[in-house]
Protein backbone atom coordinates (compact mmCIF):
# COMPACT_ATOMS: atom_id res chain seq x y z
CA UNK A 1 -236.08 -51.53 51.43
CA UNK A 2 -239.54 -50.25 51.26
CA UNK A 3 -240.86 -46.29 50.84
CA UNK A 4 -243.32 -45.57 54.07
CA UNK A 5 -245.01 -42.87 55.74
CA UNK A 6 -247.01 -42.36 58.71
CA UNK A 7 -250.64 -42.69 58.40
CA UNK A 8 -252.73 -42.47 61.48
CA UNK A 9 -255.46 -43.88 59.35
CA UNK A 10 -256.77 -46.22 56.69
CA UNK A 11 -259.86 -44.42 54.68
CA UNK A 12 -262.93 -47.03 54.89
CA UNK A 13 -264.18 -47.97 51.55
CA UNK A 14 -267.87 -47.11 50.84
CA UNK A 15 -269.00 -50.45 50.89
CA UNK A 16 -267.82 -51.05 54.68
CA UNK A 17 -270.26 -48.62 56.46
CA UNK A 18 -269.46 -45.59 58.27
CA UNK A 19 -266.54 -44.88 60.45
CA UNK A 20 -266.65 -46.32 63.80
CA UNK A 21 -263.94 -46.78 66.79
CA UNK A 22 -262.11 -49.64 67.53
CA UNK A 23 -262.59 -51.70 70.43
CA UNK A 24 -259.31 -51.34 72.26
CA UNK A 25 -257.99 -47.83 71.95
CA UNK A 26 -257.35 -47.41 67.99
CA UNK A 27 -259.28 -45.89 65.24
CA UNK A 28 -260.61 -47.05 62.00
CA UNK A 29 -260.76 -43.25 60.67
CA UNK A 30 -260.06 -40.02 62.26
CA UNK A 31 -259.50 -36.62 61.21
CA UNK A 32 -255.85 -36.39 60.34
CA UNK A 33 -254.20 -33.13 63.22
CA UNK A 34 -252.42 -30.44 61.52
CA UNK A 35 -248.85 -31.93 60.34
CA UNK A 36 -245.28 -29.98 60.73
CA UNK A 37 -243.93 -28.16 57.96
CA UNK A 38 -242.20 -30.12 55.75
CA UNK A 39 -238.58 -30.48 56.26
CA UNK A 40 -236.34 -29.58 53.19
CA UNK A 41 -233.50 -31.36 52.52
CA UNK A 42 -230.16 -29.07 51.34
CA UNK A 43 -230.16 -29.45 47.74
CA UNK A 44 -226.08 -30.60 47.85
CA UNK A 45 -227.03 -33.46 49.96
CA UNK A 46 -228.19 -35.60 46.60
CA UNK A 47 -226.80 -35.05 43.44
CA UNK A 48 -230.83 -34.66 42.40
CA UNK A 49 -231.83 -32.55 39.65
CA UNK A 50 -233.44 -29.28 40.86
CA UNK A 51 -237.06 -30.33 40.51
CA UNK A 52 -237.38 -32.59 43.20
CA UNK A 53 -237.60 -30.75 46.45
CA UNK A 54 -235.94 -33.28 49.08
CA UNK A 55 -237.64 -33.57 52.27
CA UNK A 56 -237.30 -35.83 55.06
CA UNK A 57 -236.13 -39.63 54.65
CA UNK A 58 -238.66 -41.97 55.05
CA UNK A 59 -235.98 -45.62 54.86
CA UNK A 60 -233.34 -46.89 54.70
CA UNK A 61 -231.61 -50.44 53.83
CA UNK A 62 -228.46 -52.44 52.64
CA UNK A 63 -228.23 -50.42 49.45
CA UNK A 64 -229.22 -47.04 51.01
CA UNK A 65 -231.80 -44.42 51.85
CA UNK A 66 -235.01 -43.60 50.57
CA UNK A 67 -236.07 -39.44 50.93
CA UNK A 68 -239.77 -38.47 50.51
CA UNK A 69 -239.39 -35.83 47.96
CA UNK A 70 -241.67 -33.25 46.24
CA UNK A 71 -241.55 -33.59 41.74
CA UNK A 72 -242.13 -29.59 41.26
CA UNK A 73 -242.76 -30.32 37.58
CA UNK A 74 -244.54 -33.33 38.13
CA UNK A 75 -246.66 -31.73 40.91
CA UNK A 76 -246.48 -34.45 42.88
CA UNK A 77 -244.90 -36.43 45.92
CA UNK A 78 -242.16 -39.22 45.60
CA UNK A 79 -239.96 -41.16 47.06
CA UNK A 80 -236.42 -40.91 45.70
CA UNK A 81 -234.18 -44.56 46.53
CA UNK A 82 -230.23 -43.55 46.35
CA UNK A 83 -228.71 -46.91 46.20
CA UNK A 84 -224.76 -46.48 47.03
CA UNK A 85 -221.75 -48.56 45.81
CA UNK A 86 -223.44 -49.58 42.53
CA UNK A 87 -220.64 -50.97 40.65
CA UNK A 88 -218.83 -52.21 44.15
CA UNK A 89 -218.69 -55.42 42.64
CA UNK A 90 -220.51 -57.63 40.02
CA UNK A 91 -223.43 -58.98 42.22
CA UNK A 92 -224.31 -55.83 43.18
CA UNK A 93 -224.16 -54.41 39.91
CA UNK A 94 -226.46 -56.67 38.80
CA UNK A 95 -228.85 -56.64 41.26
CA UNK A 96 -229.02 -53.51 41.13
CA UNK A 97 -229.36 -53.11 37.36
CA UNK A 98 -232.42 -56.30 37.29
CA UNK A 99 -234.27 -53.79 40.07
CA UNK A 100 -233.91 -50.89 37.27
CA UNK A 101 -234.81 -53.25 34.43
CA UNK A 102 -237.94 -55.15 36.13
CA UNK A 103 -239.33 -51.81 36.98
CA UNK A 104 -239.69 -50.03 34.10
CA UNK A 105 -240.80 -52.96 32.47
CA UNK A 106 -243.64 -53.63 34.48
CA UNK A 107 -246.81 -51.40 34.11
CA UNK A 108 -249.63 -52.53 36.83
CA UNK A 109 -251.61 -50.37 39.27
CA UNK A 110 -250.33 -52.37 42.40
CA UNK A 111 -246.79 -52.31 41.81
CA UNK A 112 -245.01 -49.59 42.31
CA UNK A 113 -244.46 -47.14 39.46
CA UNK A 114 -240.94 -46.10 38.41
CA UNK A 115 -240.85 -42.30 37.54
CA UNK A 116 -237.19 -41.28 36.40
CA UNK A 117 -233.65 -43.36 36.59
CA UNK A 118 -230.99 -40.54 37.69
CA UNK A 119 -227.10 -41.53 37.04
CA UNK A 120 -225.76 -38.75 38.46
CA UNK A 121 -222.39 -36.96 37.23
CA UNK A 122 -221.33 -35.78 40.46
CA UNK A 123 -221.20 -39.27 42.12
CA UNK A 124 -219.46 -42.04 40.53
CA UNK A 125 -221.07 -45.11 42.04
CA UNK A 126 -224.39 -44.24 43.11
CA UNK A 127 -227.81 -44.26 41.34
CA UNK A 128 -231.55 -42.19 42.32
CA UNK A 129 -234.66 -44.09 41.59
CA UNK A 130 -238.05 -41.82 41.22
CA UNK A 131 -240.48 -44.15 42.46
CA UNK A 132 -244.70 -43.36 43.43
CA UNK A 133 -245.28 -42.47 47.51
CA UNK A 134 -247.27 -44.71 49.33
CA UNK A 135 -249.16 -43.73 52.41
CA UNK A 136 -247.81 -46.69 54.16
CA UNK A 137 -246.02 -50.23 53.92
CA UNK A 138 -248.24 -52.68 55.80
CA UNK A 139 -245.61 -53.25 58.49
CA UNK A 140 -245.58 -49.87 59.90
CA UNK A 141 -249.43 -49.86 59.86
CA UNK A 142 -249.69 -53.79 61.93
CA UNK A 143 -247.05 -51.86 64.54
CA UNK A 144 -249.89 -48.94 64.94
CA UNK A 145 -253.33 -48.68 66.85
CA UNK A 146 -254.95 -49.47 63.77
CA UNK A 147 -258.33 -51.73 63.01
CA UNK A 148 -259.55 -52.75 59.16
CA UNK A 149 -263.07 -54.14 58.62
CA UNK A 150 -263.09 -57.65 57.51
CA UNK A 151 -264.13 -55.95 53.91
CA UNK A 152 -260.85 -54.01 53.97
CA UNK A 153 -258.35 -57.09 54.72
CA UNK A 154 -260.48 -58.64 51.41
CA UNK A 155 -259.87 -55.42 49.18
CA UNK A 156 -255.86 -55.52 50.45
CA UNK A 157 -255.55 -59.29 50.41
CA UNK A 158 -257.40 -59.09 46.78
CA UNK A 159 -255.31 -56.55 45.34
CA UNK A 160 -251.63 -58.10 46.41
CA UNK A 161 -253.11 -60.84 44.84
CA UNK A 162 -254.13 -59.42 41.82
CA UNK A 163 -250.49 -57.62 41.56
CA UNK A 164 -248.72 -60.80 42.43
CA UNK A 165 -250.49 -62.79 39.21
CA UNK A 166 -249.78 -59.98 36.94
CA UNK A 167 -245.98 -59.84 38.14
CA UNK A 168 -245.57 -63.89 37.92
CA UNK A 169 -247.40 -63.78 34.26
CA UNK A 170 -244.02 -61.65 33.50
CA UNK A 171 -241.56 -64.43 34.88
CA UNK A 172 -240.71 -62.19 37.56
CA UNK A 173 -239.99 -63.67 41.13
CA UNK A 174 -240.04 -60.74 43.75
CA UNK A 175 -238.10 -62.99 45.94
CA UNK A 176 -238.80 -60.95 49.20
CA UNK A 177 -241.87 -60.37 49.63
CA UNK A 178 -242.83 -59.07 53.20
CA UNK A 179 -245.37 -57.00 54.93
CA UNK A 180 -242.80 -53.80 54.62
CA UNK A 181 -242.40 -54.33 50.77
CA UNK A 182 -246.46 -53.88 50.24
CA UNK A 183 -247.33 -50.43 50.34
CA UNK A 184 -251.10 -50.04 51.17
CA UNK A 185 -253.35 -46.66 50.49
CA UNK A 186 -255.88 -45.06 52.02
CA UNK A 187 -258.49 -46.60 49.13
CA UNK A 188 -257.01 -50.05 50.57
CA UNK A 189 -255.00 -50.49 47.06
CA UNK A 190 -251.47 -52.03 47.80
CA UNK A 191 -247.87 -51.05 45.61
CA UNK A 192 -245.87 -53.95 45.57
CA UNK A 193 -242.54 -52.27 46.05
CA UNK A 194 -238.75 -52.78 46.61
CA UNK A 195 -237.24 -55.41 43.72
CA UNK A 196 -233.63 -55.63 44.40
CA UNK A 197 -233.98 -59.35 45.24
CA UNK A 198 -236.42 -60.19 42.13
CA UNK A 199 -235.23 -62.08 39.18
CA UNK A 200 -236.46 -62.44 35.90
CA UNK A 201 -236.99 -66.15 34.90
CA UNK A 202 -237.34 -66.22 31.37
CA UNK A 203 -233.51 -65.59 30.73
CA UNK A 204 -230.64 -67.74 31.50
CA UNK A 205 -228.35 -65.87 33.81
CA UNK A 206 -224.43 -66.81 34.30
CA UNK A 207 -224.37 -66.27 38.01
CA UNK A 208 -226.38 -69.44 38.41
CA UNK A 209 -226.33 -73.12 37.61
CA UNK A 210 -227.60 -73.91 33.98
CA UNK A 211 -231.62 -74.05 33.56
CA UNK A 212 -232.69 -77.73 34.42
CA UNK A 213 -236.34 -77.16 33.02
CA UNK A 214 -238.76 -74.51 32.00
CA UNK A 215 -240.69 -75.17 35.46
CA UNK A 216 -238.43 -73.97 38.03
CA UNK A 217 -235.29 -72.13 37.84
CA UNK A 218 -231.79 -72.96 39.60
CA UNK A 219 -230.85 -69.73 41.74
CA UNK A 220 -229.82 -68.57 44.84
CA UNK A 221 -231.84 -69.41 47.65
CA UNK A 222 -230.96 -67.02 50.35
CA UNK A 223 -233.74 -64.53 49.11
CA UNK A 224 -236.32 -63.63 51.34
CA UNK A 225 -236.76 -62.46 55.10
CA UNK A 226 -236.64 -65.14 57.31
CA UNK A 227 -240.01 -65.04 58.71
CA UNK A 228 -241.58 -65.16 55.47
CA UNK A 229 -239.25 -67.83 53.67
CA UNK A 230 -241.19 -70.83 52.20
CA UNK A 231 -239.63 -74.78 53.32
CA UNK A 232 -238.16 -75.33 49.83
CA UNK A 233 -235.91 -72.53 49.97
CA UNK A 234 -235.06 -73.35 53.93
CA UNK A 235 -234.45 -76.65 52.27
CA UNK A 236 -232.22 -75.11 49.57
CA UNK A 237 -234.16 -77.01 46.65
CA UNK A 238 -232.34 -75.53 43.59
CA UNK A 239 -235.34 -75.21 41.74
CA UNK A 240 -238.33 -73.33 42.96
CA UNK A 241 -240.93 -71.53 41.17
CA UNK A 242 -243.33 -68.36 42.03
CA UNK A 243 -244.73 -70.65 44.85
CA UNK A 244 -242.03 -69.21 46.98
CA UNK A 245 -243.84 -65.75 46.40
CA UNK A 246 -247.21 -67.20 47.41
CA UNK A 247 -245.88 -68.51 50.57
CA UNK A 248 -244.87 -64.94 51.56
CA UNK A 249 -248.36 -63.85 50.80
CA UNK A 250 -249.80 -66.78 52.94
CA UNK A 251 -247.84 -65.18 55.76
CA UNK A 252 -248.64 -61.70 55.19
CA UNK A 253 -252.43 -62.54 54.94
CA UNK A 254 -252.18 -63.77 58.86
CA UNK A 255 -250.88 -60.36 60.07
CA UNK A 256 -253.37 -58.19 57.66
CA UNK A 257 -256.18 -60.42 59.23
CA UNK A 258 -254.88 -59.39 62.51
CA UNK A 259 -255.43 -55.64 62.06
CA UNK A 260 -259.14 -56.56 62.46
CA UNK A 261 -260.65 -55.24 65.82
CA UNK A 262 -261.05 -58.28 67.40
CA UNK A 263 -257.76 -58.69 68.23
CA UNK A 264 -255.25 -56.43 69.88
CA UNK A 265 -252.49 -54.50 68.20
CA UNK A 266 -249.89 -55.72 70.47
CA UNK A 267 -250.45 -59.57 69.89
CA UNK A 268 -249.92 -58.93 66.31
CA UNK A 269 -246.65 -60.30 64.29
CA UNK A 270 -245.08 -62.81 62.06
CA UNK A 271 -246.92 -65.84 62.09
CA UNK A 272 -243.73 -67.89 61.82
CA UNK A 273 -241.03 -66.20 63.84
CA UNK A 274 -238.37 -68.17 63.74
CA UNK A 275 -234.67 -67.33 65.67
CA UNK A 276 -232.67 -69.23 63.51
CA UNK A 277 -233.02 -71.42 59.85
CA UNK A 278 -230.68 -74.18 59.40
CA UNK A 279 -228.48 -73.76 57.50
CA UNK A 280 -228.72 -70.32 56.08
CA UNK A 281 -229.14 -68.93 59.09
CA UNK A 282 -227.84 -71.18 62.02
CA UNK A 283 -227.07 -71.19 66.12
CA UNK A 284 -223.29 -70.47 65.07
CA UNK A 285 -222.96 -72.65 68.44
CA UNK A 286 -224.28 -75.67 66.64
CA UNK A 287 -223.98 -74.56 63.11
CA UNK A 288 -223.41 -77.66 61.78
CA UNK A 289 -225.31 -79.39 64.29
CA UNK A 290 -228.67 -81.13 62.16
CA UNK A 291 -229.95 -82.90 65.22
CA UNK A 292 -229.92 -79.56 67.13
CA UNK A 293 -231.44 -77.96 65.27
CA UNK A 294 -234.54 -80.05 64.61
CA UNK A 295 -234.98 -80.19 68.32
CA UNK A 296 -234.69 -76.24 68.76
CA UNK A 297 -238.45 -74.82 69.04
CA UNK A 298 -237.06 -71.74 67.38
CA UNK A 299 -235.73 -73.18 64.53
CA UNK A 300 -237.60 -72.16 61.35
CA UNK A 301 -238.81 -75.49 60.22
CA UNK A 302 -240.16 -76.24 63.56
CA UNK A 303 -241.91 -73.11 64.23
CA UNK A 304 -244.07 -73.55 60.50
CA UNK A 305 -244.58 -77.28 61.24
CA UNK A 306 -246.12 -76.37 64.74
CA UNK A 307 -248.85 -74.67 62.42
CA UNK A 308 -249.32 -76.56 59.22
CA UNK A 309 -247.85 -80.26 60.58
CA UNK A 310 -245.00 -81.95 59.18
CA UNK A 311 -244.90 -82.89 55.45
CA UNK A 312 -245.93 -86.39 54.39
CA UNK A 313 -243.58 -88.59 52.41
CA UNK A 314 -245.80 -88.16 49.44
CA UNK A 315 -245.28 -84.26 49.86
CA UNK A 316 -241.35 -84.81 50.42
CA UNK A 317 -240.88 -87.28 47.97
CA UNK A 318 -239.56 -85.08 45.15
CA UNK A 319 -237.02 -83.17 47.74
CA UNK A 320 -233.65 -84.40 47.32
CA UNK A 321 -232.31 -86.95 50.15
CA UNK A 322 -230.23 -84.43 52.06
CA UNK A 323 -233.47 -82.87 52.90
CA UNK A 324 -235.56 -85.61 53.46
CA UNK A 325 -233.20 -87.12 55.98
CA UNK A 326 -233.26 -83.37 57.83
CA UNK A 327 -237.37 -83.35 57.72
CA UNK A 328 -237.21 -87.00 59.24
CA UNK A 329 -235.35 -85.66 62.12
CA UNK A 330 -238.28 -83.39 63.35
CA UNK A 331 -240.96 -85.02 65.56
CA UNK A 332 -244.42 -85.92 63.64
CA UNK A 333 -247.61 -83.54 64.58
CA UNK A 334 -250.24 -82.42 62.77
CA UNK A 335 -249.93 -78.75 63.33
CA UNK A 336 -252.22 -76.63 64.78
CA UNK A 337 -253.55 -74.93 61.54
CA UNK A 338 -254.33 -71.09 61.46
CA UNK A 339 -257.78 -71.11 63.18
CA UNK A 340 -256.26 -71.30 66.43
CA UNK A 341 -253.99 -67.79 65.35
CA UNK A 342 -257.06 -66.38 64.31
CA UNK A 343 -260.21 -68.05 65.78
CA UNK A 344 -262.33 -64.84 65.03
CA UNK A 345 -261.89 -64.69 61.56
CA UNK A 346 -263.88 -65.37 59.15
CA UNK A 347 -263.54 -69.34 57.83
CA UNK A 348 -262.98 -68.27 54.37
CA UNK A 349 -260.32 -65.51 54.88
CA UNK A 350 -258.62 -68.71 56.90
CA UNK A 351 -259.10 -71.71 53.98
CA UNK A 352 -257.54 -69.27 51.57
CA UNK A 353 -254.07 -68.50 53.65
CA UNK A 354 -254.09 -71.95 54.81
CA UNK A 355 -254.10 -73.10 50.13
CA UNK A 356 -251.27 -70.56 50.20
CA UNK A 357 -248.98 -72.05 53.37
CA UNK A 358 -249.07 -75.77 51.68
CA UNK A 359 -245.99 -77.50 52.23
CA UNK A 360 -245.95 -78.80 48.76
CA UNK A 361 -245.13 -75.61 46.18
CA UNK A 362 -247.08 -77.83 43.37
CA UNK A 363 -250.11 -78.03 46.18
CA UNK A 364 -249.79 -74.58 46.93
CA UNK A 365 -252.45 -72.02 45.26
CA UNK A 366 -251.30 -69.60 42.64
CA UNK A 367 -252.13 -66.50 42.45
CA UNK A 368 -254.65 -66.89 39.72
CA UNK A 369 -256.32 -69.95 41.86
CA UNK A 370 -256.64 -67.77 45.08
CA UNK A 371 -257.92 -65.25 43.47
CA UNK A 372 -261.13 -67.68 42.49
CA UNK A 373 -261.74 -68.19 46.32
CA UNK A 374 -265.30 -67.17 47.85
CA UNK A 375 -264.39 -64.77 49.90
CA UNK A 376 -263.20 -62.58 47.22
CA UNK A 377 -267.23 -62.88 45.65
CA UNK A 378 -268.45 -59.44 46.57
CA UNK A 379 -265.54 -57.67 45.63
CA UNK A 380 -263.89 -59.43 42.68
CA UNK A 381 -263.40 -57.20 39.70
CA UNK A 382 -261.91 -59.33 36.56
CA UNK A 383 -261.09 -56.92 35.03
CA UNK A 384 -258.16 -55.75 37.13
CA UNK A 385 -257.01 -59.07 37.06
CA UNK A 386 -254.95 -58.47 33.66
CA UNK A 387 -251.66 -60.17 32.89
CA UNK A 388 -248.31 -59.03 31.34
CA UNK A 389 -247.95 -59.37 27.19
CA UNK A 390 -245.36 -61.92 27.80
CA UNK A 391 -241.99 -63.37 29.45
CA UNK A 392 -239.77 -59.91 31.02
CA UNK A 393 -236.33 -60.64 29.54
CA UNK A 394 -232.85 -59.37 30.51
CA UNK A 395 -230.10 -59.23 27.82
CA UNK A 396 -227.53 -58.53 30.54
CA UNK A 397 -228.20 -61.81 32.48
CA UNK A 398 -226.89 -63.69 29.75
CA UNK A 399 -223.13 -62.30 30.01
CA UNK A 400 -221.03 -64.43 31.79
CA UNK A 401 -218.67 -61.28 33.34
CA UNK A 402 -218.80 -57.91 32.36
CA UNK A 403 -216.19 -54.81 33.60
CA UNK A 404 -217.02 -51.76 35.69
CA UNK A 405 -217.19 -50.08 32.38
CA UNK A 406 -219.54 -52.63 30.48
CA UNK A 407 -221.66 -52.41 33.69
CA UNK A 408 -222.00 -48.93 33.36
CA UNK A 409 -222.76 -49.01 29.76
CA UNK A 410 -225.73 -51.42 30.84
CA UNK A 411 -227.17 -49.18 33.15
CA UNK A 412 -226.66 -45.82 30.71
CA UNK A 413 -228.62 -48.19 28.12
CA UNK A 414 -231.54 -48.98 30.37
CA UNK A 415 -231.83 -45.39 31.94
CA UNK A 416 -231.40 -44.28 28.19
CA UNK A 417 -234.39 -46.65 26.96
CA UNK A 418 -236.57 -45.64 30.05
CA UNK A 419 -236.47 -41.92 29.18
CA UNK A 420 -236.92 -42.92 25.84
CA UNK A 421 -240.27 -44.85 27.00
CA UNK A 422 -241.27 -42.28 29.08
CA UNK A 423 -241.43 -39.37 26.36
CA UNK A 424 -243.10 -41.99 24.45
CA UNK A 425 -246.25 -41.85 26.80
């Protein structure tokens, strides 16, 4: 669940020029009109202490809604997440708890910053996360009228990038990584947001298989949106590594390259928008139909091998059998490649999503590789490109079961530590 607002506008960065209209009916900058008065939210809505001044909500998801909110003392704007039924049951619990954990653990400019962990009294099973405001997740801005310079989809494209190494240099997996988790700015910095899917992968964790090397981790592999899910997770390989995440950013890339002005807001979306994945996600007609499903131009698989071909045996040699006999049952091609999706573009912004949408994870770029590519010459700053101190581990993944009550220890210890943190600052 990602924290958005509107914004008519994305601020061009002094290197790209002056402002100038798009082509076909958006803007690249104009003045913002005069905005409503905020709304205010009663104050026994939330169980919210009385500094944050509620406003209107700006999301909502699975585990709840997301309210932009003004931080009196902080003199600032937030977004407050109030996840319900926290201690519903143990998965939740813990998913819950890891988002908590990861965040305040991670310190990096282009993920999103956790302000203050509220465990409210009042309300037995829900929980308030402080988190920074972004001007808008990437999703809402591709739906809108409009257009980045070519410079601009670099900057954005560098700095996910940039966030993505530092988070997978602290053995965190986001895990569901999509256009409306990537909060972008008007300076064209992104906030990697919304962890409730990410694991850390430094720990063991008893609600998975046992560890079967330090490589690649054995865990669930119904993480991620559809449209953005990498082939050996569709595949249900039960060991994948941050390539997954790099996938996602592959298919991202192709819709922020799409906000440029040669092509039209309405042709933009996912480049890989599949109607159903076998066997996550099946026809329920023909859900345990293989042969179907390989023959369905909708199906996941087929709809990514119509762009980047079907995998070699060399590249599907270290799958496991079940999933080589399914890849053997779509037809051959060699995929049209991305040029075709985006024949204005420039050849280098294409070479780079086109390392990050290899079949093969171990052919795939890392974050750290892409990051070396051309195209990021002009504007690459080393410097920002800093890594985490080490591994992110989570004492609570290693306990096998835990009680309501031992679960909300864990969560008074973390919120405990983070304040403790905090007034260490």
């Amino acid at each position: 669940m990602a924290v958005a607002v509107a914004m008519g506008d994305l601020t061009l960065l002094s290197q790209a020029g002056s402002p100038s209209r798009g082509k076909k009916g958006g803007s690249h900058l104009t003045p913002p009109g005069k905005s409503s008065p905020p709304r205010v939210i009663k104050a026994n809505a939330w169980s919210t202490p009385d500094r944050y001044e509620l406003r209107g909500r700006i999301g909502t998801g699975s585990y709840g809604t997301v309210r932009e909110a003004l931080d009196e003392e902080g003199g600032r704007m937030v977004a407050i997440k109030r996840i319900h039924s926290v201690f519903s049951n143990k998965i939740n619990s813990k998913r819950i708890l890891r988002e908590v954990a990861i965040l305040q653990r991670l310190d990096h400019p282009y993920i999103v910053r956790l302000h203050d962990v509220i465990l409210p009294e009042e309300e037995s099973d829900a929980l308030y996360l402080v988190m920074e405001l972004g001007d808008a997740d990437l999703k809402s801005l591709c739906a809108q009228e409009v257009y980045l310079e070519e410079l601009q989809v670099k900057f954005v494209l560098y700095h996910l990038l940039v966030g993505l190494k530092y988070l997978h240099s602290a053995g965190i997996y986001h895990r569901d990584l999509k256009p409306s988790n990537v909060l972008v700015n008007q300076d064209c910095n992104v906030k990697i947001c919304d962890f409730g899917m990410a694991r850390a992968v430094g720990e063991e964790s008893y609600d998975q298989e046992p560890e079967p090397d330090k490589a690649a981790r054995v865990m669930t592999q119904h993480v991620v949106t559809r449209f953005y899910r990498a082939p050996e997770l569709i595949l249900l390989e039960e060991s994948y590594t941050e390539a997954i995440d790099m996938w996602s950013a592959g298919c991202i890339a192709v819709e922020l390259a799409e906000m440029m002005e040669s092509y039209s807001a309405q042709d933009r979306g996912p480049l890989f928008p599949g109607s159903t994945c076998f066997p996550l996600s099946p026809d329920w007609k023909h859900k345990k139909d293989v042969a179907f499903h390989s023959e369905g131009c909708q199906e996941q698989l087929n709809v990514i091998f119509d762009v980047i071909g079907t995998p070699s045996e060399a590249d599907t040699s270290r799958l496991r059998e079940e999933a080589r006999s399914y890849i053997r049952c779509f037809h051959p091609r060699l995929g049209s490649g991305i040029q075709p999706r985006l024949p204005s573009a420039n050849p280098g912004i294409v070479d780079v999503i086109e390392q990050l949408l290899r079949f093969n994870p171990n052919e795939r770029a890392s974050a750290e590789e892409a990051l070396t590519h051309g195209i990021f010459s002009e504007i690459r700053n080393v410097s920002k490109e800093v890594v985490a101190p080490g591994y992110i581990t989570l004492e609570f993944d290693q306990e096998p079961d835990l009680t309501e009550e031992q679960w909300r220890q864990c969560f008074q210890e973390e919120i405990s530590g983070f304040h403790r943190a905090r007034l260490g600052r």
